[in-house]
Protein backbone atom coordinates (compact mmCIF):
# COMPACT_ATOMS: atom_id res chain seq x y z
CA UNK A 1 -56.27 30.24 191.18
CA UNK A 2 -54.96 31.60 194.69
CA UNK A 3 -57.95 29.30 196.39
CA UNK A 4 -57.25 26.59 194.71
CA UNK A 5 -52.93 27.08 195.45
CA UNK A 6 -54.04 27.05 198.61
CA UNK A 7 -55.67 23.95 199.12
CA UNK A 8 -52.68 22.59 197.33
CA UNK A 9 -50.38 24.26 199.99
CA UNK A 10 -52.65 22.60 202.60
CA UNK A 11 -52.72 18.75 200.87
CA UNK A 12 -49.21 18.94 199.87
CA UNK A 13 -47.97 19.58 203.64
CA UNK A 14 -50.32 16.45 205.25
CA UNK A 15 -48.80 14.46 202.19
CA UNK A 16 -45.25 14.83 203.04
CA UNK A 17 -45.76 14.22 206.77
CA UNK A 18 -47.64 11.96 206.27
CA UNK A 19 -44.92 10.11 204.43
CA UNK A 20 -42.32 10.80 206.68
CA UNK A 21 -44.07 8.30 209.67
CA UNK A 22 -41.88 5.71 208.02
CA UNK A 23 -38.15 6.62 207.25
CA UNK A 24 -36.00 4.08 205.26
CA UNK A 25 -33.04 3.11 207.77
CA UNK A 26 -29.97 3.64 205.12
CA UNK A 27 -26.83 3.80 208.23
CA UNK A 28 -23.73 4.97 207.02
CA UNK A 29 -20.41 5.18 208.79
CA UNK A 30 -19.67 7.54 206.28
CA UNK A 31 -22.29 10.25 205.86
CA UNK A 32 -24.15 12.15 208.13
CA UNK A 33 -27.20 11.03 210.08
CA UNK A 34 -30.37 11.07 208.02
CA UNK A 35 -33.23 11.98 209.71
CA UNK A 36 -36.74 11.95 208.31
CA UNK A 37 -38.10 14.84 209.96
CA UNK A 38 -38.74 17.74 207.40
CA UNK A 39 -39.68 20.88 208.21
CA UNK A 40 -40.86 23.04 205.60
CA UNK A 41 -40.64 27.11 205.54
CA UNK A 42 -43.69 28.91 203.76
CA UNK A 43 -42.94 28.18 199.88
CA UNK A 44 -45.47 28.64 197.52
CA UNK A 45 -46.20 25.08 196.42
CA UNK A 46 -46.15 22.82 193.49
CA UNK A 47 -48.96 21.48 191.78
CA UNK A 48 -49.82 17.79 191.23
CA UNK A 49 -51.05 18.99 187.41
CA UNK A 50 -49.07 22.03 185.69
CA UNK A 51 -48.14 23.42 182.78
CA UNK A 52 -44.64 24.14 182.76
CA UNK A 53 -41.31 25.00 181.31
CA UNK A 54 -37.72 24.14 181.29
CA UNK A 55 -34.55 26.78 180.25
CA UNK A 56 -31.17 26.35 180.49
CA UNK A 57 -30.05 28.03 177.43
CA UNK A 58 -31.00 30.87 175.20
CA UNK A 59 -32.58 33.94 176.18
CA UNK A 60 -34.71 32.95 179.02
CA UNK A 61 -38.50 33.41 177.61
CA UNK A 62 -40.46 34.44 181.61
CA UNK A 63 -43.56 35.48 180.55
CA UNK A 64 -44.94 32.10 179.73
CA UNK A 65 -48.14 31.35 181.25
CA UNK A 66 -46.80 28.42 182.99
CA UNK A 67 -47.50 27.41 187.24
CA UNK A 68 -43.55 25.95 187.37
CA UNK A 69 -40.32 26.90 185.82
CA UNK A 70 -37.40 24.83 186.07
CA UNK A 71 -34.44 27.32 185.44
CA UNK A 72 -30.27 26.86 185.91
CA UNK A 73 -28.98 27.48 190.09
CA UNK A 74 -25.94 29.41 188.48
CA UNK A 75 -27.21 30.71 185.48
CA UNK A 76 -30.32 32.55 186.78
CA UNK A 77 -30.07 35.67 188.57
CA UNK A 78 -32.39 36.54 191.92
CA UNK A 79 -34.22 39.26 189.59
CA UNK A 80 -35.23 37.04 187.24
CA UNK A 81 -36.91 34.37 190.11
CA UNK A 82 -38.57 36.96 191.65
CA UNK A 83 -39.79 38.29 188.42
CA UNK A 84 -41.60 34.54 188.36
CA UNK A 85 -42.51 34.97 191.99
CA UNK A 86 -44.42 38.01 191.29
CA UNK A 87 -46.88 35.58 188.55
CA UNK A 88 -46.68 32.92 191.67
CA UNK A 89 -44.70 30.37 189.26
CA UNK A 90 -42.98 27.51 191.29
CA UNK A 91 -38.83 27.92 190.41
CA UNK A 92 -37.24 24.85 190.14
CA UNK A 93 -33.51 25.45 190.62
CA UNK A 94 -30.87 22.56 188.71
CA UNK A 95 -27.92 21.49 190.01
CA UNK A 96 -25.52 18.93 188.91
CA UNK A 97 -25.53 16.62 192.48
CA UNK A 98 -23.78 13.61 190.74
CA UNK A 99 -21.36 14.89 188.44
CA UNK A 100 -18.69 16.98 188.11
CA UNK A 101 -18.94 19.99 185.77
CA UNK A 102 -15.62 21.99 184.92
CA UNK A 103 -16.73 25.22 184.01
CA UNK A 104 -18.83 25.63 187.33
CA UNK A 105 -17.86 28.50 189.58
CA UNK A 106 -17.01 26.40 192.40
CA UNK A 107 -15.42 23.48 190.37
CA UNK A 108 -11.88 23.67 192.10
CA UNK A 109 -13.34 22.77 195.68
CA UNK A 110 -14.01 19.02 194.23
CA UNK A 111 -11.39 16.98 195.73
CA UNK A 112 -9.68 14.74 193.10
CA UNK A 113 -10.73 11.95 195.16
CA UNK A 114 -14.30 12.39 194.31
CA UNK A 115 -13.58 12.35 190.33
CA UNK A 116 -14.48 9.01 188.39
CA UNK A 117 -14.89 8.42 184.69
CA UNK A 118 -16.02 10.88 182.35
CA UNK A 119 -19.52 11.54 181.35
CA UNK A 120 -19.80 10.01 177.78
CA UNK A 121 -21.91 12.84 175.19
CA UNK A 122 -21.54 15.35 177.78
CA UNK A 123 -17.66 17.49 177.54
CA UNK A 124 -16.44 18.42 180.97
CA UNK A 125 -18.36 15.99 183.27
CA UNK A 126 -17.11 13.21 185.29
CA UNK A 127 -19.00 11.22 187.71
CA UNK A 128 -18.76 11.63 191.31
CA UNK A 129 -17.93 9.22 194.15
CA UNK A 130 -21.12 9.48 196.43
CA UNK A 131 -20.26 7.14 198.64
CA UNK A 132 -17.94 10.06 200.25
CA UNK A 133 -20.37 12.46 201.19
CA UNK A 134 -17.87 13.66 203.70
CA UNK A 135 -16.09 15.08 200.77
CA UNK A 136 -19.24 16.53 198.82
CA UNK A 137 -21.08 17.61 201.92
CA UNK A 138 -19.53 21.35 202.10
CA UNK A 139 -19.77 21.69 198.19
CA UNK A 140 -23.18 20.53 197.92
CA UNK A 141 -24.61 22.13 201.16
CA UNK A 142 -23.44 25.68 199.63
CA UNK A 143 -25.65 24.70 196.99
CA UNK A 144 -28.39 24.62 198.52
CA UNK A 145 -27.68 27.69 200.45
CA UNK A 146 -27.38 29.34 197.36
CA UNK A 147 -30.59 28.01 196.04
CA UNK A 148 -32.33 29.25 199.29
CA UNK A 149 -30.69 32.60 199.08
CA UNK A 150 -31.37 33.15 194.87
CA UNK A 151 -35.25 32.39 196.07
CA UNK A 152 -35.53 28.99 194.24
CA UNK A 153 -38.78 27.38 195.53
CA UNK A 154 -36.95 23.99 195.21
CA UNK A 155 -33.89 21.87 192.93
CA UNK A 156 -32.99 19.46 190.78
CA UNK A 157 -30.23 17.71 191.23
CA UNK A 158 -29.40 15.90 188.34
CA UNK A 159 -27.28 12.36 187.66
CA UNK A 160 -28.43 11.08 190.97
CA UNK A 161 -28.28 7.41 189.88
CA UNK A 162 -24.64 6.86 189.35
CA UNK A 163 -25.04 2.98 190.84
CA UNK A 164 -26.89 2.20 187.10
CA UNK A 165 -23.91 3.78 185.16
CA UNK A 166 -19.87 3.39 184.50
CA UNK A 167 -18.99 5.94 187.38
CA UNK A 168 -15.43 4.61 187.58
CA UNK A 169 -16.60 3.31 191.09
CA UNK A 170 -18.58 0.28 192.80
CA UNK A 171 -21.38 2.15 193.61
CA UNK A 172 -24.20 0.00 195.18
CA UNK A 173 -28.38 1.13 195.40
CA UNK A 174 -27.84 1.69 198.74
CA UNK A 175 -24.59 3.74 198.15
CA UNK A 176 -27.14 6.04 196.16
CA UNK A 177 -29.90 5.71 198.33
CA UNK A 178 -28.34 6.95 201.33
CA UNK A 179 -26.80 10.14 198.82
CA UNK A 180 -29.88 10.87 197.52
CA UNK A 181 -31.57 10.64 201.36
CA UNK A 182 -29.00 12.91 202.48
CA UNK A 183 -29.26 15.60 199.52
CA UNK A 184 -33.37 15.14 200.15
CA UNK A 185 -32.91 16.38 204.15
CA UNK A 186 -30.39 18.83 203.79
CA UNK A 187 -32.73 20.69 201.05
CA UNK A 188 -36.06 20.63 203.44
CA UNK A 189 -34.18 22.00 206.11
CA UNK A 190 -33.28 25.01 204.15
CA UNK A 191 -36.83 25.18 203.58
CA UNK A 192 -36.67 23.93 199.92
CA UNK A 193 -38.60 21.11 197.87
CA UNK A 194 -36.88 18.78 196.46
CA UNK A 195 -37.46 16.17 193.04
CA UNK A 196 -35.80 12.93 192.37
CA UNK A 197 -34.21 12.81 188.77
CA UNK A 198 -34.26 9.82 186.47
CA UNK A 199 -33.71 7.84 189.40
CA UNK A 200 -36.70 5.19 188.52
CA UNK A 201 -35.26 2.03 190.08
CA UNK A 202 -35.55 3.35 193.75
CA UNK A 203 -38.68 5.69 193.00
CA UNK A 204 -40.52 3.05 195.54
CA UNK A 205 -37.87 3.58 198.29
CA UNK A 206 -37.51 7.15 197.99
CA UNK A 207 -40.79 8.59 197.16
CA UNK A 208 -41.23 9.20 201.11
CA UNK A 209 -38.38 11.54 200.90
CA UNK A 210 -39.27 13.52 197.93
CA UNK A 211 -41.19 16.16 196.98
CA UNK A 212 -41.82 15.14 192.78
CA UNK A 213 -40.10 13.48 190.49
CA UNK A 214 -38.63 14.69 186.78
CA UNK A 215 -38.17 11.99 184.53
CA UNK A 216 -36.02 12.26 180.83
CA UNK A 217 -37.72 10.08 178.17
CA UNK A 218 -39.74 7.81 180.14
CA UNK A 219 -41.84 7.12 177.32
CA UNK A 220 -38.78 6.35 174.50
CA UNK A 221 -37.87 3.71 177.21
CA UNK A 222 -41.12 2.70 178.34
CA UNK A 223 -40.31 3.12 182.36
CA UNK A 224 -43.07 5.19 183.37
CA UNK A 225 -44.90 2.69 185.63
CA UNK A 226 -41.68 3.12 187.41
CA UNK A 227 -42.68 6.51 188.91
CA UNK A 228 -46.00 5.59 189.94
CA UNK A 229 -45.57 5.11 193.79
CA UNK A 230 -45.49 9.31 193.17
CA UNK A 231 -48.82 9.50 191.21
CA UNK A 232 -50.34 7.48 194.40
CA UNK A 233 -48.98 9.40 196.36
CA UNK A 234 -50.57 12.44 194.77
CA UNK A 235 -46.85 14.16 194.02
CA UNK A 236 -46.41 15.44 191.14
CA UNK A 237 -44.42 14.17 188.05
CA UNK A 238 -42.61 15.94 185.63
CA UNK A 239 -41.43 14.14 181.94
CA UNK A 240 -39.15 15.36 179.20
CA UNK A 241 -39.42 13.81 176.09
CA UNK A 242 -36.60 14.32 173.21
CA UNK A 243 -37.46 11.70 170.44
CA UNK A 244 -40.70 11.37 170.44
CA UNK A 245 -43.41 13.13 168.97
CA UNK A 246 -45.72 14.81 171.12
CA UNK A 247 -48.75 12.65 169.18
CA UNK A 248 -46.58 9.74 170.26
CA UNK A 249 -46.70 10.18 174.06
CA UNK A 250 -49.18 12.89 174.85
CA UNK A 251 -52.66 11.62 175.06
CA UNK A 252 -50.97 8.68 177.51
CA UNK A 253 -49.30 11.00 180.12
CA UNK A 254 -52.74 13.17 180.06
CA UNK A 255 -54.41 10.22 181.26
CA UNK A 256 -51.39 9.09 183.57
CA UNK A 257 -51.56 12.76 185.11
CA UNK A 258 -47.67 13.53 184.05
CA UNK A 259 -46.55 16.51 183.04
CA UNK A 260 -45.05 15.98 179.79
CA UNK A 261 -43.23 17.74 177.87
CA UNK A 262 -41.56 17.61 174.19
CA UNK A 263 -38.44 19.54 174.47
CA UNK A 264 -35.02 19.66 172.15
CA UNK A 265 -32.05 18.05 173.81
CA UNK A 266 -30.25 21.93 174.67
CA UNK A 267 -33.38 23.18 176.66
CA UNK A 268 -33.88 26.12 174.81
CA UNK A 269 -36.96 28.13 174.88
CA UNK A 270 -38.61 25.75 172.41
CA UNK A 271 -41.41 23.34 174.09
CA UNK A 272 -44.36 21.58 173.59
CA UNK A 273 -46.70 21.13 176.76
CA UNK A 274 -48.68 17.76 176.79
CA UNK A 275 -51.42 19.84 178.89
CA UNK A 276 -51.92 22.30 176.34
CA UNK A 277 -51.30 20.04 173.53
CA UNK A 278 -54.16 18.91 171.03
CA UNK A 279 -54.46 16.38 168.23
């Protein structure tokens, strides 16, 4: 297992500078500059194929023989990451990058500027105005600090694809293209990997920048081909499916090389891994 990690490590690294010989040009008068260099500090790495798991609520269930764990930024404690460091699991660390959550710790630094329309099904959320990444900058920089200091591996910033939904604001794709950019660089120079959520549309544009992508319900929707410019890239994908049946969608994203999963909609400890799944 270490050998093979290894070679992994070694792929993984030519892939992502390998990508990053052509940067999108996404100028903003707005934003910072966005630079396409990416240097990386020793993390253990992610693998294309894994079995994995995804927490947020519950008692957290760690001794699952999984390569990559996708746990809450606030929510998990330093102990507990390390505890999956010692088994050499890959922590994926969620953040909320596009919306506004009220019960957060640092909710009342969010200017009321940045604030659109609420977040229909989900109680407390609003969507954020990306476009002022002047604004979010500080907030979502300390982060990603506190990612890198916890020991997460890399995040997962959710609701990054405000542009296709009723923000409250006339967000473009390039609005969200040069946000997501921006969040992309300022993780890999804290030394952290990166994955694009949900964001489909713009998976061809932003692959380059990314180090995976995590997909909700690809399958229910039938938008998978939309993260293939990932699997050719050899990065790894990562699918949650709610409504369907694991018979319904499993045997397909073996053969696609996803990492599926069939989870219930409040992430418990409950899951059903497409890699160890069987007919």
């Amino acid at each position: 297992m270490q050998v093979l990690r290894s070679l992994w490590f070694v792929g993984w690294v030519a892939l992502l500078f390998g990508a990053c010989q052509s940067p999108m040009n996404v100028p903003s008068s707005s934003s910072p500059a966005v630079s396409a260099s990416i240097p990386h500090a020793p993390r253990p790495d992610v693998p294309q194929q894994a079995r994995w798991q995804i927490q947020y609520t519950g008692d957290l269930k760690l001794d699952l023989d999984v390569e990559v764990f996708n746990l809450d930024l606030f929510d998990t404690s330093p102990e507990d990451i390390a505890l999956l460091h010692q088994r050499g699991v890959f922590v994926m660390c969620y953040f909320n990058a596009g919306a506004y959550e009220d019960w957060r710790s640092d909710a009342h630094l969010f200017p009321t500027d940045v604030l659109g329309a609420a977040m229909a099904g989900w109680s407390g959320e609003r969507w954020l105005d990306i476009r002022r990444v002047d604004l979010l900058t500080p907030i979502m920089e300390a982060r990603l600090d506190l990612a890198r200091a916890k020991g997460c591996d890399g995040v997962d910033p959710d609701n990054v694809n405000g542009y296709v939904n009723e923000t409250g604001f006339s967000l473009t794709a390039a609005d969200q293209q040069r946000y997501n950019i921006w969040l992309a660089t300022a993780a890999h120079q804290r030394g952290l990997f990166i994955g694009l959520k949900n964001d489909g549309e713009q998976s061809e544009a932003l692959a380059p920048y990314f180090d995976w992508a995590l997909n909700e319900s690809c399958f229910f929707y039938d938008e998978c081909d939309s993260l293939q410019p990932f699997l050719r890239s050899g990065k790894p994908v990562f699918v949650i499916e709610y409504h369907l049946e694991p018979e319904s969608f499993c045997e397909t994203a073996n053969r696609m090389n996803i990492n599926a999963l069939h989870k219930r909609r409040d992430l418990d400890a409950y899951r059903v891994d497409c890699r160890e799944w069987s007919h």
